[in-house]
Protein backbone atom coordinates (compact mmCIF):
# COMPACT_ATOMS: atom_id res chain seq x y z
CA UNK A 1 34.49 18.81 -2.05
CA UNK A 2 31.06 19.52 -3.24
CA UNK A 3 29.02 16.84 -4.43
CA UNK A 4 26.17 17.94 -7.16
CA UNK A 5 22.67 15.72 -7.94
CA UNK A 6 20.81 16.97 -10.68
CA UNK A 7 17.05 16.52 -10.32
CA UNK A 8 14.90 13.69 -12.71
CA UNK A 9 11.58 13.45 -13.38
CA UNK A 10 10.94 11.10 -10.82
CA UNK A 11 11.52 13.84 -7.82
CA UNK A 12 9.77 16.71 -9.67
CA UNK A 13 7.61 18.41 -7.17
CA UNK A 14 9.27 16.40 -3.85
CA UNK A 15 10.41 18.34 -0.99
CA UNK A 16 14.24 19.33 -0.98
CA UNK A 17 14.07 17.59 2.81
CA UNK A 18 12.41 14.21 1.20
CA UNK A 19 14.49 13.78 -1.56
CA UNK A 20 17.63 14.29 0.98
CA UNK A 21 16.62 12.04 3.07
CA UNK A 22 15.62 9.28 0.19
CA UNK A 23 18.81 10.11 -1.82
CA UNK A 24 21.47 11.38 0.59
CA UNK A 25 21.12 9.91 4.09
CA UNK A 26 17.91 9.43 6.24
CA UNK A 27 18.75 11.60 9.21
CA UNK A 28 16.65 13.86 11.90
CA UNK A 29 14.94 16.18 10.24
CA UNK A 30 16.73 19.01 12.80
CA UNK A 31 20.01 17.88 11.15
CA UNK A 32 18.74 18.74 7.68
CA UNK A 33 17.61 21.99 8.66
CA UNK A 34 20.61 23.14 10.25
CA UNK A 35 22.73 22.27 7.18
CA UNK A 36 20.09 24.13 5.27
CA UNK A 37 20.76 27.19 7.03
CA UNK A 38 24.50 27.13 6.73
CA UNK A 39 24.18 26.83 3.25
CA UNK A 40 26.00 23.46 3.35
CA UNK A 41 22.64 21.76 1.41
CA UNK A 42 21.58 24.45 -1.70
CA UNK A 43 19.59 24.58 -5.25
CA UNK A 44 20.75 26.17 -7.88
CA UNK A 45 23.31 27.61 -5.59
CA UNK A 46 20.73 29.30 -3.69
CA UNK A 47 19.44 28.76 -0.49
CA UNK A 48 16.00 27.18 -0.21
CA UNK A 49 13.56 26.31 2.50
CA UNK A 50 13.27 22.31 3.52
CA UNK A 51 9.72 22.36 1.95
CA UNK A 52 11.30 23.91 -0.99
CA UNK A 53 9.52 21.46 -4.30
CA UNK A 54 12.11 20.87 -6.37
CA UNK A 55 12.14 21.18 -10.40
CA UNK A 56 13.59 19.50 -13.27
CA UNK A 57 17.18 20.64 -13.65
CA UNK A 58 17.23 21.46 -10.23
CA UNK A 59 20.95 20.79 -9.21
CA UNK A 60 21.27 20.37 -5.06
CA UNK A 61 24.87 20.97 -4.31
CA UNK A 62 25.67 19.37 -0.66
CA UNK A 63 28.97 21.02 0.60
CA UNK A 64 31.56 18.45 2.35
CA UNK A 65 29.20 17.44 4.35
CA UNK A 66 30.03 14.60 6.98
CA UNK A 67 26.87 13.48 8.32
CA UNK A 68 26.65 10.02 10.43
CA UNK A 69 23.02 8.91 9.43
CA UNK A 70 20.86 7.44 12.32
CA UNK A 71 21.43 4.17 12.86
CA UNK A 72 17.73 3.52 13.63
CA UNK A 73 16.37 5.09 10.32
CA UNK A 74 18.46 2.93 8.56
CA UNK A 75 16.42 0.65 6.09
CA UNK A 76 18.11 -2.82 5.87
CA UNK A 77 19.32 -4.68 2.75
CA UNK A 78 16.38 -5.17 0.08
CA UNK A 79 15.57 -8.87 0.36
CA UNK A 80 16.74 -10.53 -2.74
CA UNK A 81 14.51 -13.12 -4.62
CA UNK A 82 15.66 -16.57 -5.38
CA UNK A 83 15.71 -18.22 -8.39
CA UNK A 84 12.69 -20.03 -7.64
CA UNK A 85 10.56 -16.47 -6.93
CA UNK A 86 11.90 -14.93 -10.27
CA UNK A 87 10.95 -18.50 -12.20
CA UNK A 88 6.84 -17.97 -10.89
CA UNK A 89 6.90 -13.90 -10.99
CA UNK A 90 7.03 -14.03 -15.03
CA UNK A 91 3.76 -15.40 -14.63
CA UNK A 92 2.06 -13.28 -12.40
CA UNK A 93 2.36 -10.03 -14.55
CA UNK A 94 -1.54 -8.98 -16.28
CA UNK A 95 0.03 -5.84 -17.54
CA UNK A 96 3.34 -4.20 -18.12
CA UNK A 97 4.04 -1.03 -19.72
CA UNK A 98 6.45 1.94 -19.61
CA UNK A 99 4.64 3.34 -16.51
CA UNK A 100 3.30 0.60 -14.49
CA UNK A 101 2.39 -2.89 -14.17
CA UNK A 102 -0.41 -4.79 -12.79
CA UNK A 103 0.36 -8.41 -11.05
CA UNK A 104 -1.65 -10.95 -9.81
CA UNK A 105 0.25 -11.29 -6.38
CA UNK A 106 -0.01 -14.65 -5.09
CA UNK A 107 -0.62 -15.47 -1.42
CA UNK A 108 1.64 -15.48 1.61
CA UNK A 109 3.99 -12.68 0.41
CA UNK A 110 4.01 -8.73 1.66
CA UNK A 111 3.65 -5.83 -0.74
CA UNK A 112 6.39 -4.14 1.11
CA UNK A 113 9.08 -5.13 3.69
CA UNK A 114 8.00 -4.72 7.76
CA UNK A 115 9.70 -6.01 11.09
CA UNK A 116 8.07 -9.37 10.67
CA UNK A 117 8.87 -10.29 7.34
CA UNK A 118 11.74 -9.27 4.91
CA UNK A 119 10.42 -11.10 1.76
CA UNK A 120 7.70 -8.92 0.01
CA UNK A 121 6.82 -8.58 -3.80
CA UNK A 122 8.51 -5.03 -4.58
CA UNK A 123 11.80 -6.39 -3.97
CA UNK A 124 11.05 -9.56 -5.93
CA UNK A 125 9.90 -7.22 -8.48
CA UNK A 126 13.05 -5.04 -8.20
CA UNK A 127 14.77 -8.27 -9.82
CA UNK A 128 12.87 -9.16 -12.68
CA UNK A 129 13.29 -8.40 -15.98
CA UNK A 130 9.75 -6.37 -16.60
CA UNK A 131 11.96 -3.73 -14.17
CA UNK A 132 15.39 -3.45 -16.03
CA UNK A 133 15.78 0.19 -15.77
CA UNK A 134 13.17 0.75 -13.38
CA UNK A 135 12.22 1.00 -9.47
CA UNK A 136 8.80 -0.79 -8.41
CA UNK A 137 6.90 2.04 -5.98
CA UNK A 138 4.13 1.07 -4.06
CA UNK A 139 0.51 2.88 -4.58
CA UNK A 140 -1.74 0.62 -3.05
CA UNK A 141 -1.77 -2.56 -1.00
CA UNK A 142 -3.52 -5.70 -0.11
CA UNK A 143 -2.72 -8.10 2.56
CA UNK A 144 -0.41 -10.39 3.15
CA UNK A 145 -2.64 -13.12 3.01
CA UNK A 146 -4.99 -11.82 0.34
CA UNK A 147 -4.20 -13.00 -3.69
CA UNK A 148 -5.14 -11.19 -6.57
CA UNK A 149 -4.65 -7.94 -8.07
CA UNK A 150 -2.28 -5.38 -7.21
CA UNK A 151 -0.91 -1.77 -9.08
CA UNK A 152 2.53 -0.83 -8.93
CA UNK A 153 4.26 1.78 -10.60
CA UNK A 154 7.13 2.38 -12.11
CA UNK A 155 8.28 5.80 -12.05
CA UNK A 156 7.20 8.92 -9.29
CA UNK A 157 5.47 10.45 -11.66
CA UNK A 158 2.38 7.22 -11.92
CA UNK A 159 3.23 6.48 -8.07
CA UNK A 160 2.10 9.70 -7.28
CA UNK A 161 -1.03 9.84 -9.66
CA UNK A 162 -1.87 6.40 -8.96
CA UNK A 163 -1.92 7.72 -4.95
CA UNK A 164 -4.25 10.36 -5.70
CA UNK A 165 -6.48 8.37 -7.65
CA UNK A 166 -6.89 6.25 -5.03
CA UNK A 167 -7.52 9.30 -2.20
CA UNK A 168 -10.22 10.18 -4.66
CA UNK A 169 -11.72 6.96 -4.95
CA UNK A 170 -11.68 6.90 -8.92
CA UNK A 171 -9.89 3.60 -8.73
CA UNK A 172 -12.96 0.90 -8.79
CA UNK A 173 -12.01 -2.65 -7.12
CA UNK A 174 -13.87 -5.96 -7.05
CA UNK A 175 -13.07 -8.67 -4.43
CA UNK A 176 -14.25 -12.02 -4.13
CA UNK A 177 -14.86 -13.52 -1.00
CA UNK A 178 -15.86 -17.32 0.57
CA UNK A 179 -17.35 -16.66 3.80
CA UNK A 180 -18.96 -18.87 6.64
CA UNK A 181 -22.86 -19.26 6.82
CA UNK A 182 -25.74 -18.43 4.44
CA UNK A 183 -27.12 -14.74 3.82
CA UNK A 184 -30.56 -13.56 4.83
CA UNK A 185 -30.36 -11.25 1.95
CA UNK A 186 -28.36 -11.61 -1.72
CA UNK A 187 -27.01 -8.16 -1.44
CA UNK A 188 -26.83 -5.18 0.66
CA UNK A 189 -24.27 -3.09 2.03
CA UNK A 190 -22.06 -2.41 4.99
CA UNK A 191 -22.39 0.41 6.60
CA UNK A 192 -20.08 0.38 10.07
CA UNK A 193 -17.66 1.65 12.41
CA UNK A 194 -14.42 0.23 12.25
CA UNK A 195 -12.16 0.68 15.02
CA UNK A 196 -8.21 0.55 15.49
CA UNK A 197 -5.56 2.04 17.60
CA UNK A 198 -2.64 3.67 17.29
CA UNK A 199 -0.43 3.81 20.06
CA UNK A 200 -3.06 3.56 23.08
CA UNK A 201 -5.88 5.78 21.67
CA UNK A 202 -8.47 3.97 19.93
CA UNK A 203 -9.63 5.42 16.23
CA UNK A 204 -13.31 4.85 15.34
CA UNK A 205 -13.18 4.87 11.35
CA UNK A 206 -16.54 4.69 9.16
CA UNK A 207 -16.32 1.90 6.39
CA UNK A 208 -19.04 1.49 3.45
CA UNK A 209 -18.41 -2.14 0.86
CA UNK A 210 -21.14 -3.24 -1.44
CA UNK A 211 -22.05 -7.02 -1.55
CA UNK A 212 -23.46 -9.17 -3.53
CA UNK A 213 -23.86 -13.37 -3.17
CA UNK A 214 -22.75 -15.29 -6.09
CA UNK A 215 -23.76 -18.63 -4.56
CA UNK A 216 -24.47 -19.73 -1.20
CA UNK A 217 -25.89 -23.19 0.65
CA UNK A 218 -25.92 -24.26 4.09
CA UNK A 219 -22.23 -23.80 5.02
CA UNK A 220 -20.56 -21.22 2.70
CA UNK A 221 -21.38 -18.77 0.98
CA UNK A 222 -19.00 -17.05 -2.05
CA UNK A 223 -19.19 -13.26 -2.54
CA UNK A 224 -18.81 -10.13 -4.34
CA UNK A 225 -17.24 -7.39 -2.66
CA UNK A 226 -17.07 -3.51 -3.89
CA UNK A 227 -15.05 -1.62 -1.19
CA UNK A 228 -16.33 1.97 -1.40
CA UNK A 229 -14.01 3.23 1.42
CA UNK A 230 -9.74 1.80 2.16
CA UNK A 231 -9.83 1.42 5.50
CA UNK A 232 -7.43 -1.49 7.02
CA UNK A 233 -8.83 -5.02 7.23
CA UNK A 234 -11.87 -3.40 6.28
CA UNK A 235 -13.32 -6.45 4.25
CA UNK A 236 -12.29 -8.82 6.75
CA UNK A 237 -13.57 -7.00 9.86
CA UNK A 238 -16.76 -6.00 8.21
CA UNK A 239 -17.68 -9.78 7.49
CA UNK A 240 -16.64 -10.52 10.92
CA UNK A 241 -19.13 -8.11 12.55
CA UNK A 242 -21.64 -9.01 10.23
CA UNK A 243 -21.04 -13.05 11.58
CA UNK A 244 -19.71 -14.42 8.53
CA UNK A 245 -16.21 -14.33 8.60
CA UNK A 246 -13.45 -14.97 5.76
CA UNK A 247 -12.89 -18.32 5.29
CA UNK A 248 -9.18 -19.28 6.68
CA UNK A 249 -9.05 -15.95 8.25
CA UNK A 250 -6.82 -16.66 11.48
CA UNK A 251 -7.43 -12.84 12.87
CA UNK A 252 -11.01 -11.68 12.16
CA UNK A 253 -12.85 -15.10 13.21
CA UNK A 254 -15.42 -17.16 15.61
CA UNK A 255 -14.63 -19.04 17.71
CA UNK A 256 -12.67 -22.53 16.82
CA UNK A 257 -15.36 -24.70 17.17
CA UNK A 258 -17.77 -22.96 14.51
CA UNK A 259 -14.11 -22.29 12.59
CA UNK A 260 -12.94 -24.96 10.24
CA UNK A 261 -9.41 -25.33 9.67
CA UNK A 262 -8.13 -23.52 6.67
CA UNK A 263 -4.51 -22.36 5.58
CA UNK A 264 -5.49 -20.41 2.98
CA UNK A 265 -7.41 -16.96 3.24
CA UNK A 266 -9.90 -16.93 0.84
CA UNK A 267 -10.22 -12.98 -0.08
CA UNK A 268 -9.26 -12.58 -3.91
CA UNK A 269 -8.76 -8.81 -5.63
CA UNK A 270 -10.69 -9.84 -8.78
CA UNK A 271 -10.82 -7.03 -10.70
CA UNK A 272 -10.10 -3.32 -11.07
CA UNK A 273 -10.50 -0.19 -13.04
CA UNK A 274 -9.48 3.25 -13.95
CA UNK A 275 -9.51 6.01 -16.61
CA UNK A 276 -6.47 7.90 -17.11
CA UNK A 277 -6.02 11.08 -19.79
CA UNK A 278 -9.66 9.62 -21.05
CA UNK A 279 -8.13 6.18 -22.06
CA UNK A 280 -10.15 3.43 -19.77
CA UNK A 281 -8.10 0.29 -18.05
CA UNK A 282 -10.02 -3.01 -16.91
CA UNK A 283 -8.13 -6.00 -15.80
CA UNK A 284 -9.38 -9.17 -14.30
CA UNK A 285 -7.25 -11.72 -11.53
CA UNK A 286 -8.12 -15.23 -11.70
CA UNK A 287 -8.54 -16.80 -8.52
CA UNK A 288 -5.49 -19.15 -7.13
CA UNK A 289 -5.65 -23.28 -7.62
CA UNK A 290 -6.96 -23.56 -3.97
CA UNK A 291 -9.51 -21.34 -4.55
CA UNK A 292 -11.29 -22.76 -8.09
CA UNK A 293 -10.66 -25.80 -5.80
CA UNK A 294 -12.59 -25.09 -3.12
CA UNK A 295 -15.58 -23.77 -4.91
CA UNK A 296 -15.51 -26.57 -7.07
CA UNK A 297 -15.16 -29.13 -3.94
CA UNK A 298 -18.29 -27.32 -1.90
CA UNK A 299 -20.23 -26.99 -5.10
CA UNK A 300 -20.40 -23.40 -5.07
CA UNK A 301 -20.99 -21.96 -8.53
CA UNK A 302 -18.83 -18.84 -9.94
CA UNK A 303 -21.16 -17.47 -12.22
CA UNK A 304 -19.35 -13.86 -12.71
């Protein structure tokens, strides 16, 4: 029996493999090929290559195709939100529309599921009612740790134009920082080498961010931030280097003694912005309770 998918907007342009493998069943990528070549997986009722981009219309016709998907591809169950989650997420939306929204994400949750935690904000997301009818896709992300404000689209189509956006740097973002220790200078830039690995080789990455100081005294000092390169941790590890680590920072830090204790990571996506088909988008994140808070507490002045 032949099953046949007919192809949305949302996978215009993906690769016949892809879409398999995100519609079908996530197997090797040898198994996919094979079953291309025996004509068992076709479009249009022709054969196509596995890099073949597929159209709207398209119909894929998979023969009776028994396939055992591998068991270590497998993604597990979406996490599902709890009443609680759903209750706070109406508040966290800036913007919603047709195509995307923009949140204010709040602290201590993932953008996306990993090994070490389940709960993350596109599956809370998945739940609420600003996505009836839609699927949340992920375009850009910010720490775990790190509040403030975060994209996320709502069809391919702005997932994938979103992504290249950001490759392009035409996306503009604005972080605010408090940080250990008193400048020599009110702004500058950072200019460095960041390094990570992957697997055992080490990666040497250059990083560029912008800063300004809003307000500083003997202790602390709060700051503007304007990333000008996406590398990982690169705000964090830049500050670090540069001996003024992110307050409440538990990864890129001094030693304990020069290290108060601090739950909270202080690193806040303020604002963003973006043109798209010539129409202009600005939006602005508040700053969490603990934040205001702490400003407020070490007499720090936000004078943005």
């Amino acid at each position: 029996m032949n099953k046949i998918y007919l192809i949305k907007e949302d996978y215009v342009n993906t690769r016949l493999d892809r879409w398999f493998k995100k519609n079908v069943s996530d197997v090797p990528q040898a198994l996919i090929e094979k079953n291309i070549r025996k004509g068992n997986i076709k479009v249009n009722n022709k054969k196509k290559i596995s890099s073949y981009k597929l159209e709207l219309g398209d119909e894929v016709i998979i023969k009776n195709l028994k396939i055992t998907p591998n068991l270590t591809k497998l993604k597990s169950e979406p996490y599902k939100a709890t009443k609680k989650e759903l209750l706070f997420s109406s508040d966290i939306f800036i913007e919603n529309n047709e195509n995307f929204v923009v949140i204010n994400k709040p602290a201590g949750i993932s953008v996306q599921s990993g090994t070490k935690s389940r709960r993350n904000i596109l599956d809370i997301l998945r739940d609420t009612k600003e996505f009836n009818g839609f699927s949340p896709y992920s375009v850009h992300r910010i720490d775990k740790e790190t509040t403030g404000i975060l994209i996320v689209a709502k069809n391919r189509k702005y997932a994938q134009l979103f992504t290249s956006l950001f490759r392009i740097r035409k996306i503009h973002k604005i972080y605010l920082g408090i940080v250990l220790g008193e400048f020599e200078k009110n702004q500058g830039t950072f200019n460095d080498d960041l390094f990570h690995f992957d697997n055992d080789r080490e990666i040497k990455t250059k990083a560029i961010t912008h800063f300004k100081i809003i307000d500083s005294n003997s202790r602390y000092s709060l700051i503007k931030l304007t990333p000008e390169t996406g590398r990982k941790h690169q705000l964090r590890k830049h500050l670090l280097l540069h001996g003024h680590p992110i307050l409440g920072d538990t990864k890129y830090r001094l030693s304990n003694k020069h290290f108060p204790k601090k739950s909270t990571l202080m690193l806040h996506a303020y604002k963003i912005n973006f043109s798209i088909s010539g129409i202009k988008y600005n939006f602005l994140a508040n700053p969490p309770l603990v934040f205001k808070n702490f400003l407020k507490e070490k007499y720090l002045k936000n004078s943005l």
